[in-house]
N, C-alpha and C. Protein backbone atom coordinates (compact mmCIF):
# COMPACT_ATOMS: atom_id res chain seq x y z
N UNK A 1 0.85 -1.19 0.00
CA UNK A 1 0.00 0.00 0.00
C UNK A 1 0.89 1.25 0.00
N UNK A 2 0.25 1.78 -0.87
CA UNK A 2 1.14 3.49 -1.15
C UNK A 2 0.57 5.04 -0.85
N UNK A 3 0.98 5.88 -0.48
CA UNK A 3 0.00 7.05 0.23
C UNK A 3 -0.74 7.29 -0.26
N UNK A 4 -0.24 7.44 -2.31
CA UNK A 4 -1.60 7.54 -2.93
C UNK A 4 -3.18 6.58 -3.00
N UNK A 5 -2.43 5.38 -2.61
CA UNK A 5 -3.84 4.05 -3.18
C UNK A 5 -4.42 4.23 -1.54
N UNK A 6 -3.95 4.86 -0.29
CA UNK A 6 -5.20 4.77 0.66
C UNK A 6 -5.18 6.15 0.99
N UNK A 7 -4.90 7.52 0.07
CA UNK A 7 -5.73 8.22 0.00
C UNK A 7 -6.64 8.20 -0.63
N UNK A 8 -6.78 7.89 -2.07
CA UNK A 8 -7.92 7.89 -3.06
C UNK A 8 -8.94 6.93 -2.19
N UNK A 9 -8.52 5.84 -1.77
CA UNK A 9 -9.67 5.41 -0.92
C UNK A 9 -10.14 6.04 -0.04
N UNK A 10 -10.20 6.58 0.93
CA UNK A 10 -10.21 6.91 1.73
C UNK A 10 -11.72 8.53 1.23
N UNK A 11 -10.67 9.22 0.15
CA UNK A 11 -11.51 9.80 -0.62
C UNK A 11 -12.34 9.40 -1.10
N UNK A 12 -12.55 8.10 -1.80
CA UNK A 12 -14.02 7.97 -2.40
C UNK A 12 -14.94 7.62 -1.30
N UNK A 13 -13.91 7.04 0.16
CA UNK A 13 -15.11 6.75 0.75
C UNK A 13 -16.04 8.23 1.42
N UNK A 14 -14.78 8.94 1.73
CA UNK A 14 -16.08 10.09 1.88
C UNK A 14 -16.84 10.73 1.13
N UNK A 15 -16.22 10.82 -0.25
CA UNK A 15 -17.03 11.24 -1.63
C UNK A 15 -18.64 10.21 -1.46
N UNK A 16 -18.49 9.07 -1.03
CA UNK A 16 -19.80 8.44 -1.08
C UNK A 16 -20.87 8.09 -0.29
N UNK A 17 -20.20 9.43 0.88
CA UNK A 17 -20.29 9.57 2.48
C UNK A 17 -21.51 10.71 1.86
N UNK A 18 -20.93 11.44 1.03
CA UNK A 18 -21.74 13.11 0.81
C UNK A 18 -22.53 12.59 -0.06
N UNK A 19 -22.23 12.01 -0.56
CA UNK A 19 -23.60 11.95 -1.87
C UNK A 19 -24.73 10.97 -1.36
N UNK A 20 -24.61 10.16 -0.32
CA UNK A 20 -25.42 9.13 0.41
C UNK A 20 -25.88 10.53 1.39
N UNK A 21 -25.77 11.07 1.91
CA UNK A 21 -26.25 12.51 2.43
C UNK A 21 -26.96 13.36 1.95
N UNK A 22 -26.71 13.96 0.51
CA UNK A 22 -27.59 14.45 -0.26
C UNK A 22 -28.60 13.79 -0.63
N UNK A 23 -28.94 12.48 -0.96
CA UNK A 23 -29.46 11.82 -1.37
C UNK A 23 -30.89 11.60 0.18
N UNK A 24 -30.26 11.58 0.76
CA UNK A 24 -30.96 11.44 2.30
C UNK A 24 -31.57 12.63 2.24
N UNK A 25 -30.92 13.94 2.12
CA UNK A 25 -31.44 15.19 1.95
C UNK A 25 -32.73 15.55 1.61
N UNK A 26 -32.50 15.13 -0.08
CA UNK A 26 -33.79 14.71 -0.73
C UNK A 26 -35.06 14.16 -0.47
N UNK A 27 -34.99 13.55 0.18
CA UNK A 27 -36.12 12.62 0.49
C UNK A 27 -36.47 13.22 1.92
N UNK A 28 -35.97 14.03 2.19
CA UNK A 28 -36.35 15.03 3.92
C UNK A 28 -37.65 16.39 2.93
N UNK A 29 -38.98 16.30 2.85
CA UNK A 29 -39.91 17.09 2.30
C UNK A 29 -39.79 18.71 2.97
N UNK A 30 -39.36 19.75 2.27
CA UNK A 30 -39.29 21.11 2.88
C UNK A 30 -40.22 21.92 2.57
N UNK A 31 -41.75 21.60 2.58
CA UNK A 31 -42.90 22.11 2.15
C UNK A 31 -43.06 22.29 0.87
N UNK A 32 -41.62 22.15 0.03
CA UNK A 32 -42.62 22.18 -1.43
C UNK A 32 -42.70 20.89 -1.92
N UNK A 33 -43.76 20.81 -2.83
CA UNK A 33 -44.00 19.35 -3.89
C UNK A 33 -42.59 18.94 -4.30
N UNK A 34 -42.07 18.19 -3.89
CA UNK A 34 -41.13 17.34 -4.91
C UNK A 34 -41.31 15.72 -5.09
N UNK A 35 -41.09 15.22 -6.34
CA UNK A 35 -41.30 14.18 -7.01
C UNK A 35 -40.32 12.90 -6.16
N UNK A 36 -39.11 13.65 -5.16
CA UNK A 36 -38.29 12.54 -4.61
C UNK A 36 -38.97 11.95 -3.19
N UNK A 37 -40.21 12.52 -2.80
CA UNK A 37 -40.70 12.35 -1.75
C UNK A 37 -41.21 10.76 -1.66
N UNK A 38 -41.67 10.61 -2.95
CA UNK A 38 -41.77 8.98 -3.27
C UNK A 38 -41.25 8.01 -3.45
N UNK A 39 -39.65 8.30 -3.63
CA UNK A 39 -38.77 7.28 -3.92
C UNK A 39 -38.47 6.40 -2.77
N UNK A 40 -39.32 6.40 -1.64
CA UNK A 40 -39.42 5.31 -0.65
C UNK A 40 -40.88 4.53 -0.61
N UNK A 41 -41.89 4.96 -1.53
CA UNK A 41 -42.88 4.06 -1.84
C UNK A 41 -43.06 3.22 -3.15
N UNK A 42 -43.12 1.81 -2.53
CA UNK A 42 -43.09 0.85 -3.46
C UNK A 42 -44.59 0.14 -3.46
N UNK A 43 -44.80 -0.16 -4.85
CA UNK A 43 -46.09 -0.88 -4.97
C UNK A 43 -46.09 -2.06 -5.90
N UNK A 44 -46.68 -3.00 -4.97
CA UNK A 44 -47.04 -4.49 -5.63
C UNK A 44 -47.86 -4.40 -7.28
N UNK A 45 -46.61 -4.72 -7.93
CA UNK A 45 -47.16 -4.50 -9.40
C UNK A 45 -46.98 -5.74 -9.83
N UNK A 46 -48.29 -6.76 -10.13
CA UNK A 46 -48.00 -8.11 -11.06
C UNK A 46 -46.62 -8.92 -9.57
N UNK A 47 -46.70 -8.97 -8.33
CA UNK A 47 -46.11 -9.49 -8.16
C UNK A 47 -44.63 -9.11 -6.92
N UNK A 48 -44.46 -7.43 -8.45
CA UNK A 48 -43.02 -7.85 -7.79
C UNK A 48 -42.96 -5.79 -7.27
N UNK A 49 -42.04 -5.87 -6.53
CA UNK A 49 -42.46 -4.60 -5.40
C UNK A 49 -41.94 -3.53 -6.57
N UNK A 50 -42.32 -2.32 -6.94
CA UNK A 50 -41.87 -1.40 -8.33
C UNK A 50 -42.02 -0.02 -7.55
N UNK A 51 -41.16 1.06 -7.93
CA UNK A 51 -41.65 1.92 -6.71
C UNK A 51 -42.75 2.69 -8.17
N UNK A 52 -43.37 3.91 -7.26
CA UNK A 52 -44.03 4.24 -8.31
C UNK A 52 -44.18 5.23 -8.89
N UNK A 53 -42.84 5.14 -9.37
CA UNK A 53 -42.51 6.20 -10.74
C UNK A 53 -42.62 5.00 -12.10
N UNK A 54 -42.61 3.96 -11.42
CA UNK A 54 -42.34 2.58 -12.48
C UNK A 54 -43.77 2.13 -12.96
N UNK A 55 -44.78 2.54 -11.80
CA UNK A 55 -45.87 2.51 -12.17
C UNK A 55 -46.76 3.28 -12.50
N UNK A 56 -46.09 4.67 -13.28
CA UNK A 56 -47.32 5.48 -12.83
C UNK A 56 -46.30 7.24 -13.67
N UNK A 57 -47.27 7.98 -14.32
CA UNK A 57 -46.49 9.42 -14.48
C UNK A 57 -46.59 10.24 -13.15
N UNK A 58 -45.48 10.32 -12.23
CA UNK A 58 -45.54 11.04 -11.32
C UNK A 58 -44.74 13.14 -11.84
N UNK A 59 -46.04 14.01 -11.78
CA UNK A 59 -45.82 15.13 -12.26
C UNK A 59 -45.65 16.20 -11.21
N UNK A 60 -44.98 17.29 -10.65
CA UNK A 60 -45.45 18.12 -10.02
C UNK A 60 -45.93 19.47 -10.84
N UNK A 61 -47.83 19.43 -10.32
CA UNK A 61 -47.84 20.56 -11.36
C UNK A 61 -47.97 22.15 -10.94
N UNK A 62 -47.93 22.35 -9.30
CA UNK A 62 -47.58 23.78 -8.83
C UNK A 62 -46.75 22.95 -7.47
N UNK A 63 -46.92 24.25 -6.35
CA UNK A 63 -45.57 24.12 -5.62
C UNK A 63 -46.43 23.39 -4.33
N UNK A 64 -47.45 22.59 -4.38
CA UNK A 64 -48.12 22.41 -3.46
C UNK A 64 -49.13 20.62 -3.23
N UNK A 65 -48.87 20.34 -4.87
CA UNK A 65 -49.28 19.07 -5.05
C UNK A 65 -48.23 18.40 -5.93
N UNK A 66 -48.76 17.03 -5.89
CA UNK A 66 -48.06 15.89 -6.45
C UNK A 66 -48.83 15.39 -7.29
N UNK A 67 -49.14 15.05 -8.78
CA UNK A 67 -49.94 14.34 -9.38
C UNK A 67 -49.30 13.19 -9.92
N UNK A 68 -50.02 11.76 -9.70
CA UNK A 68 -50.04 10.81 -9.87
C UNK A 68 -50.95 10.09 -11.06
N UNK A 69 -50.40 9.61 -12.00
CA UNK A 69 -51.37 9.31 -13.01
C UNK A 69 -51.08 7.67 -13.64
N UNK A 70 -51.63 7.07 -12.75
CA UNK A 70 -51.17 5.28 -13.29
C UNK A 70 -51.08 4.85 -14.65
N UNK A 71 -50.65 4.26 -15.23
CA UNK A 71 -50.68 4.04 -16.86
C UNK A 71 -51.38 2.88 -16.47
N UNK A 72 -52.22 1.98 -15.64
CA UNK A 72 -53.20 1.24 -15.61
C UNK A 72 -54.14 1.44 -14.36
N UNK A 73 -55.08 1.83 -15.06
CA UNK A 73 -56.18 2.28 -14.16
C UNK A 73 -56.24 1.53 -12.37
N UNK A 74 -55.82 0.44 -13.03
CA UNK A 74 -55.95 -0.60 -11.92
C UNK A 74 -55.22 -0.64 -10.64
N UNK A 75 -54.41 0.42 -11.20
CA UNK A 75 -53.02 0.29 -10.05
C UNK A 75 -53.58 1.51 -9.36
N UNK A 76 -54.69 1.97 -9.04
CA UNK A 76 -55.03 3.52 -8.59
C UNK A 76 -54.99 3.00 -7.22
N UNK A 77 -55.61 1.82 -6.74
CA UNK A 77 -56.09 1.69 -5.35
C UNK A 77 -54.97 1.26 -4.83
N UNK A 78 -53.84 0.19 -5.34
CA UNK A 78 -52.72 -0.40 -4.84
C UNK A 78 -51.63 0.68 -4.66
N UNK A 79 -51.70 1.87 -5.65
CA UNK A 79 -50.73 3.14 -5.26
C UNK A 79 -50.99 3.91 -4.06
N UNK A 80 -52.67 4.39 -3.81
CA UNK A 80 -53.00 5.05 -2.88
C UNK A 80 -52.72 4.10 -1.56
N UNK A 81 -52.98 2.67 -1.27
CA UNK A 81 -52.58 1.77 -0.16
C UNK A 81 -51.02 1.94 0.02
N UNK A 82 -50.69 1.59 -1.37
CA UNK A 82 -49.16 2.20 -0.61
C UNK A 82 -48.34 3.36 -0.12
N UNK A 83 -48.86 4.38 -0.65
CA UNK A 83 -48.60 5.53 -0.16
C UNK A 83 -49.45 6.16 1.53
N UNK A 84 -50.14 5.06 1.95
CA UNK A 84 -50.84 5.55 2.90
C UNK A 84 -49.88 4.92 3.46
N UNK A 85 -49.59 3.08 3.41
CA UNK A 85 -48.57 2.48 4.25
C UNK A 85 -47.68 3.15 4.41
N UNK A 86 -46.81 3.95 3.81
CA UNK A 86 -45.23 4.40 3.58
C UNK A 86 -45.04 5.30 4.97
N UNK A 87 -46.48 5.88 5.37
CA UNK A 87 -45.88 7.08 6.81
C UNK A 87 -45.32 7.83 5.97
N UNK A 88 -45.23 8.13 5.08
CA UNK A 88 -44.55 9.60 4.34
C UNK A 88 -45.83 10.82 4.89
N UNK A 89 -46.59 10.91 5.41
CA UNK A 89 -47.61 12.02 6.08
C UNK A 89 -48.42 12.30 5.01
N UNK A 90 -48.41 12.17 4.02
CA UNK A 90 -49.36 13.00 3.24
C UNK A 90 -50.70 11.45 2.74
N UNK A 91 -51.80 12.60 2.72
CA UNK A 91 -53.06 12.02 1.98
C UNK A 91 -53.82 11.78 0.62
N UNK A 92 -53.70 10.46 0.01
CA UNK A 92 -54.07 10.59 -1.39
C UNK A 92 -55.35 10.79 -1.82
N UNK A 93 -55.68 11.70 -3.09
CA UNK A 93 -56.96 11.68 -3.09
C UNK A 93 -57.43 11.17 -4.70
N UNK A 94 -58.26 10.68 -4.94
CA UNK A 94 -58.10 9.96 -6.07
C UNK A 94 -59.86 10.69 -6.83
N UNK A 95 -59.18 10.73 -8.41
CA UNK A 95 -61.27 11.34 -9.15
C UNK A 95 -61.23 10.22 -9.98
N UNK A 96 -60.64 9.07 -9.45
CA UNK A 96 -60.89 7.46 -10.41
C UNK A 96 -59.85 7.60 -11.83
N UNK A 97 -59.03 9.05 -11.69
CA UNK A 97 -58.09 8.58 -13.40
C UNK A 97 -56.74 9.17 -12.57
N UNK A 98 -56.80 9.72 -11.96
CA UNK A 98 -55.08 10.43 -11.18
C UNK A 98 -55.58 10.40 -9.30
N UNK A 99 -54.07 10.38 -8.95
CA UNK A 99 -54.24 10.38 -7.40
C UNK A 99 -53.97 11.60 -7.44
N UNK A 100 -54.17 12.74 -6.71
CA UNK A 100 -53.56 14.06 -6.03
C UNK A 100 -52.78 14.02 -4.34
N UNK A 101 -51.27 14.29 -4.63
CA UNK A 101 -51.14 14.07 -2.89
C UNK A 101 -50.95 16.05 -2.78
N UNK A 102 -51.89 16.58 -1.66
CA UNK A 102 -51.31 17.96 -1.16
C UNK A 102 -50.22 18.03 -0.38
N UNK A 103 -49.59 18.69 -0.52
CA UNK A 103 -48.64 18.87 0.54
C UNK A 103 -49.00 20.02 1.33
N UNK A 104 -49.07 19.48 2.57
CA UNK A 104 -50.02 20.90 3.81
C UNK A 104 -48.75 21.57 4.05
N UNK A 105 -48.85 22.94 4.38
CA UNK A 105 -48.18 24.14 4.74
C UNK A 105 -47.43 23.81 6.01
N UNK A 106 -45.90 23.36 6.42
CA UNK A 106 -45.27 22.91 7.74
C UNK A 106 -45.69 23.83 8.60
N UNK A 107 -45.51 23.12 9.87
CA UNK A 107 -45.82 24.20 11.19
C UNK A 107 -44.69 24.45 11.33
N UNK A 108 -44.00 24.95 12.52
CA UNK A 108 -43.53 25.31 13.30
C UNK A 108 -42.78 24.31 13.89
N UNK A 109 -43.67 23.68 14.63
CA UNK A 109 -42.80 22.37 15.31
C UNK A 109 -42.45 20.99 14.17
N UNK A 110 -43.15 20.83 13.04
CA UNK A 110 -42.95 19.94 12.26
C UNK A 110 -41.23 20.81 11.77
N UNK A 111 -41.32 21.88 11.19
CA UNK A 111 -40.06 22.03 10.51
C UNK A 111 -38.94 22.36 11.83
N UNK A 112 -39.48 22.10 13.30
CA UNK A 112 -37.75 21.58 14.08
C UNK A 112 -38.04 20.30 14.05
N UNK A 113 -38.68 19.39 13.97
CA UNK A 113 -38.56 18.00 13.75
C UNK A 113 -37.78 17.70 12.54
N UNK A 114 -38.18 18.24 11.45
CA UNK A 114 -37.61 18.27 10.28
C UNK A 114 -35.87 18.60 10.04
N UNK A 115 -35.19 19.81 11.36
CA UNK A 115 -34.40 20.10 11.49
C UNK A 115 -33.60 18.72 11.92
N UNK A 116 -34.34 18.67 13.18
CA UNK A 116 -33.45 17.88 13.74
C UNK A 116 -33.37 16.58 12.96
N UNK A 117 -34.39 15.89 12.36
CA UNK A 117 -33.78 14.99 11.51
C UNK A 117 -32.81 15.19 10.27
N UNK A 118 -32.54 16.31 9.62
CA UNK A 118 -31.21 16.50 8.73
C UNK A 118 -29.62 16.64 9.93
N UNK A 119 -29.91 17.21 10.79
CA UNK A 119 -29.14 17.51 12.14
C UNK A 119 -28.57 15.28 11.91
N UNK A 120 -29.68 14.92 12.62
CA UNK A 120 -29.04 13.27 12.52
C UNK A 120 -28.14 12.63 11.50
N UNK A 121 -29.18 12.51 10.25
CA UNK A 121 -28.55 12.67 8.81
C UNK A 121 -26.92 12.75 8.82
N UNK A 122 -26.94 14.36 9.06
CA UNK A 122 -25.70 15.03 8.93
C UNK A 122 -24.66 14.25 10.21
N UNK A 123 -25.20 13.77 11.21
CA UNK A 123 -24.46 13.37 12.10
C UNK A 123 -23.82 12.37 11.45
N UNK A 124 -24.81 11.10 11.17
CA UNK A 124 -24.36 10.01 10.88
C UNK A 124 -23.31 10.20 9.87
N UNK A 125 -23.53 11.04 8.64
CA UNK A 125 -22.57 11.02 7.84
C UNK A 125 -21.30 11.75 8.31
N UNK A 126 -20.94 12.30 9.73
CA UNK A 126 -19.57 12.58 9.81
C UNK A 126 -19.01 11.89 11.00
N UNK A 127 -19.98 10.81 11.55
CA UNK A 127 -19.10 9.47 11.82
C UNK A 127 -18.93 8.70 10.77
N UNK A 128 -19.25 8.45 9.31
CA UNK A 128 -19.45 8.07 8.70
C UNK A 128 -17.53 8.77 8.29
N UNK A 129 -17.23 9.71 8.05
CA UNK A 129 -15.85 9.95 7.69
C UNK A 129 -14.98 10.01 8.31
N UNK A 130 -15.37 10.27 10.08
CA UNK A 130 -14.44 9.92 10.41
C UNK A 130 -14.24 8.72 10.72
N UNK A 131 -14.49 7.44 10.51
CA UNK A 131 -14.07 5.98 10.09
C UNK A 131 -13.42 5.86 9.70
N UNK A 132 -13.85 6.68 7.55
CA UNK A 132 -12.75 6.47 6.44
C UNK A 132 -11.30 7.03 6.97
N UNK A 133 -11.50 8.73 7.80
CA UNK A 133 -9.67 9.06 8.13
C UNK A 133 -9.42 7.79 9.04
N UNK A 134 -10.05 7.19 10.11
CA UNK A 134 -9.40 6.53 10.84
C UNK A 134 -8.88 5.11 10.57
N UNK A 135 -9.47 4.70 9.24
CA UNK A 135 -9.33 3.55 8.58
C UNK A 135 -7.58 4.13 7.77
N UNK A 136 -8.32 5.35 7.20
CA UNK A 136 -6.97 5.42 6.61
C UNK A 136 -5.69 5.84 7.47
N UNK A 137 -6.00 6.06 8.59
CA UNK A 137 -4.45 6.18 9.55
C UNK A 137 -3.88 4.73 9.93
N UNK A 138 -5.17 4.02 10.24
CA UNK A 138 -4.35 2.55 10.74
C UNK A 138 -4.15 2.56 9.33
N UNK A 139 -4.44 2.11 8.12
CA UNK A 139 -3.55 1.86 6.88
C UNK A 139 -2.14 2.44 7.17
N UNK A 140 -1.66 3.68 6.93
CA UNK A 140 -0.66 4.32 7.09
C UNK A 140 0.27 3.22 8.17
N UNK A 141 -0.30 3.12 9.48
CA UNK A 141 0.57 2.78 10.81
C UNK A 141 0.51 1.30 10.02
N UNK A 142 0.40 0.72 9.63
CA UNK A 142 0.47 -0.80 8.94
C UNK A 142 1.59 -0.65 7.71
N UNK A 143 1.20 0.42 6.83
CA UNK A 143 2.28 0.45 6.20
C UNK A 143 3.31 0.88 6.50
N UNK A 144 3.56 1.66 7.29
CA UNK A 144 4.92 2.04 8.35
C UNK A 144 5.29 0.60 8.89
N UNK A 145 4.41 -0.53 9.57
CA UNK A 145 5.55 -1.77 10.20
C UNK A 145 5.73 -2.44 8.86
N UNK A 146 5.32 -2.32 7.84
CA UNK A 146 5.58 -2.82 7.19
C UNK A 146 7.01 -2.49 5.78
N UNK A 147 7.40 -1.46 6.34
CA UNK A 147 8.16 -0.51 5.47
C UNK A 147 7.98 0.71 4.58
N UNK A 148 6.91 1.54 5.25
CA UNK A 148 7.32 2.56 4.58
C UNK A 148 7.82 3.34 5.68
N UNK A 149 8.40 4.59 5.02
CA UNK A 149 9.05 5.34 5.96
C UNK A 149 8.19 6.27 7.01
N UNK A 150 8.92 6.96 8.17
CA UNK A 150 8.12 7.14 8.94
C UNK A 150 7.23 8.51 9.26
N UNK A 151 8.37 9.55 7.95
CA UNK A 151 7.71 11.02 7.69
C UNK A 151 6.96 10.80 6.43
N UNK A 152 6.88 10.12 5.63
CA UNK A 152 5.25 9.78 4.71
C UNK A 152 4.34 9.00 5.08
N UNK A 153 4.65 8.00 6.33
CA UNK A 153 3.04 7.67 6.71
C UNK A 153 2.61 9.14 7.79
N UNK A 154 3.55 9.59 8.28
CA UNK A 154 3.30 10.47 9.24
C UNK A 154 2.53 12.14 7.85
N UNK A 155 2.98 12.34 6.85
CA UNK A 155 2.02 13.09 5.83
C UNK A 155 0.74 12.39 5.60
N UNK A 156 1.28 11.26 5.70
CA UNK A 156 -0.54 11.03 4.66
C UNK A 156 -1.44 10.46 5.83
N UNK A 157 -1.21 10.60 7.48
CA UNK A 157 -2.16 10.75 7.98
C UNK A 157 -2.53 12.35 8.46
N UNK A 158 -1.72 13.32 7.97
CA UNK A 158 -1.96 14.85 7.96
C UNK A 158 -3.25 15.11 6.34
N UNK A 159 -2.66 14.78 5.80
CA UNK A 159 -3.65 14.26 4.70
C UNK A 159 -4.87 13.84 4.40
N UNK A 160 -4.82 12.82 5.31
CA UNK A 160 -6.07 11.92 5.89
C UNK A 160 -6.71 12.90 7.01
N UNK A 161 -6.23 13.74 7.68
CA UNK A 161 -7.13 14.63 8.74
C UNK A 161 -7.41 15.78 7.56
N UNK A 162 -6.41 16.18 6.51
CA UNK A 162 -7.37 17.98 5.79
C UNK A 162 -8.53 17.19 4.89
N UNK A 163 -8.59 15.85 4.19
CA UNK A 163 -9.30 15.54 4.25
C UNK A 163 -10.31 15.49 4.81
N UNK A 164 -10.83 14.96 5.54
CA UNK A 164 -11.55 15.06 6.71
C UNK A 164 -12.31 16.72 6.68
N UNK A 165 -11.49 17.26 7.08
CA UNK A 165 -11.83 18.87 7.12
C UNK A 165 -12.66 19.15 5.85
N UNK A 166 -12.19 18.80 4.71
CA UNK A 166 -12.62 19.24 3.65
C UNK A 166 -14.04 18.80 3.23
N UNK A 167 -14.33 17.35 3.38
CA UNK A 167 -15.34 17.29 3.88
C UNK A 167 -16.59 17.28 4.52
N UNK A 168 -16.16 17.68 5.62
CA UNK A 168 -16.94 18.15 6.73
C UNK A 168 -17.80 19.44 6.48
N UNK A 169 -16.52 20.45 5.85
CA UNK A 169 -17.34 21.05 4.83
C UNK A 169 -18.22 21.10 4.28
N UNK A 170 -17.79 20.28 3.28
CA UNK A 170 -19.21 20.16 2.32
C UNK A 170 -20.49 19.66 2.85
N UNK A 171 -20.59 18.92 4.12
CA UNK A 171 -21.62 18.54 4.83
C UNK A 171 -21.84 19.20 5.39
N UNK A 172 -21.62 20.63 5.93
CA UNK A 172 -21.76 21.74 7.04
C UNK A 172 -22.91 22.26 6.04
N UNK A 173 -21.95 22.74 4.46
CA UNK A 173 -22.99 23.62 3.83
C UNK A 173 -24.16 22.85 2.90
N UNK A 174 -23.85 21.75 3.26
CA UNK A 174 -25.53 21.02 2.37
C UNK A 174 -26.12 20.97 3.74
N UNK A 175 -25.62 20.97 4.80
CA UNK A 175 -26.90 20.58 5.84
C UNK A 175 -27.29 22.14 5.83
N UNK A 176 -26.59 23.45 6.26
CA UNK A 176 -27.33 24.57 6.05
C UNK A 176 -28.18 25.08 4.86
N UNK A 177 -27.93 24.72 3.95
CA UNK A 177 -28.69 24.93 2.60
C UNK A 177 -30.09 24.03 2.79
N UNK A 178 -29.97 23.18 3.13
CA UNK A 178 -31.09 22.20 3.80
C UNK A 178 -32.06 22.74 4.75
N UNK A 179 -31.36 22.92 5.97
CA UNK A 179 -31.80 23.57 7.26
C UNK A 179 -32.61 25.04 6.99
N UNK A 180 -31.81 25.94 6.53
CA UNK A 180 -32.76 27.16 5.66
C UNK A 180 -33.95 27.12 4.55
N UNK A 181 -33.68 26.10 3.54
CA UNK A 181 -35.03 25.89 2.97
C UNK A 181 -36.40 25.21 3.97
N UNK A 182 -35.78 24.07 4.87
CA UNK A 182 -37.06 24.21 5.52
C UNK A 182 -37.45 25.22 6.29
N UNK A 183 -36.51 26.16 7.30
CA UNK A 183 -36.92 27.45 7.91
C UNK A 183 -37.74 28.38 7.09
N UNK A 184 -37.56 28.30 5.89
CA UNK A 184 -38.16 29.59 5.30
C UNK A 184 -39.64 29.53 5.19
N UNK A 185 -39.85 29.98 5.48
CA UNK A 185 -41.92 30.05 5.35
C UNK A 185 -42.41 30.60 4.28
């Protein structure tokens, strides 16, 4: 092992630390309609579990609803059951050819609930890196008994900490960019 092959690791693992974060992000609802709010409801289609963008034109057509439009009529009642199962909070309403989900106006106390769950999020993902630096320092102290020298494992766990930093970063300002869109009323 060489400073470069368990930095780049080390890097992708936090590179996949942030984007598993954003991605989490997404799916946290900040009062407006978005289409990712569903990508945790799945519906029994013919069998096999499909989420339902697979079943269905999911549109947003102002900043306040979700329209749902099955490409088989049939799937209207099995979408609305699943979207009631999911606990995602919202209520489907169906005129027999599209579902409508509203999205109600957050309170107050829903958007510090809301806080504090990106707050977690964000937690997990910076134990989540500091693993990768600490994975990559024992690398380093392994490759030191093993022969490398003792002022380049001693850089590339300086390395392995601005890392870290640099990171942390970028999770500071997606969780505030986060945290402010739901604050805003």
């Amino acid at each position: 092992m060489d400073t470069k092959t368990i930095i780049n690791e080390a890097t992708n693992r936090m590179q996949r630390t942030v984007d598993h974060l954003e991605e989490e992000l997404l799916n946290i609802r900040a009062g407006k309609a978005s289409t990712n709010v569903l990508n945790s409801v799945f519906v029994d289609y013919y069998g096999s579990q499909t989420p339902v963008s697979g079943v269905a034109s999911v549109t947003v057509p102002d900043a306040r609803t979700i329209l749902i439009q099955p490409w088989d009529k049939n799937m209207i009642r099995p979408i609305e059951k699943a979207i009631i199962d999911s606990n995602i909070g919202l209520t489907p309403s169906n005129n027999g050819e599209q579902i409508r989900l509203t999205i109600p106006p957050l309170t107050e106390e829903r958007r510090k609930e809301l806080v504090k769950q990106v707050k977690g999020a964000g937690e997990n993902a910076r134990i989540s890196l500091r693993n990768a630096r600490r994975d990559a320092v024992e690398a380093f102290k392994k490759a030191q008994k093993e022969g490398m020298p003792e002022d380049e494992a001693k850089d590339g766990e300086t390395q392995a900490q601005k890392l870290l930093e640099k990171f942390s970063k970028k999770l500071d300002e997606l969780m505030a960019v986060k945290e402010k869109d739901i604050m805003t009323v």
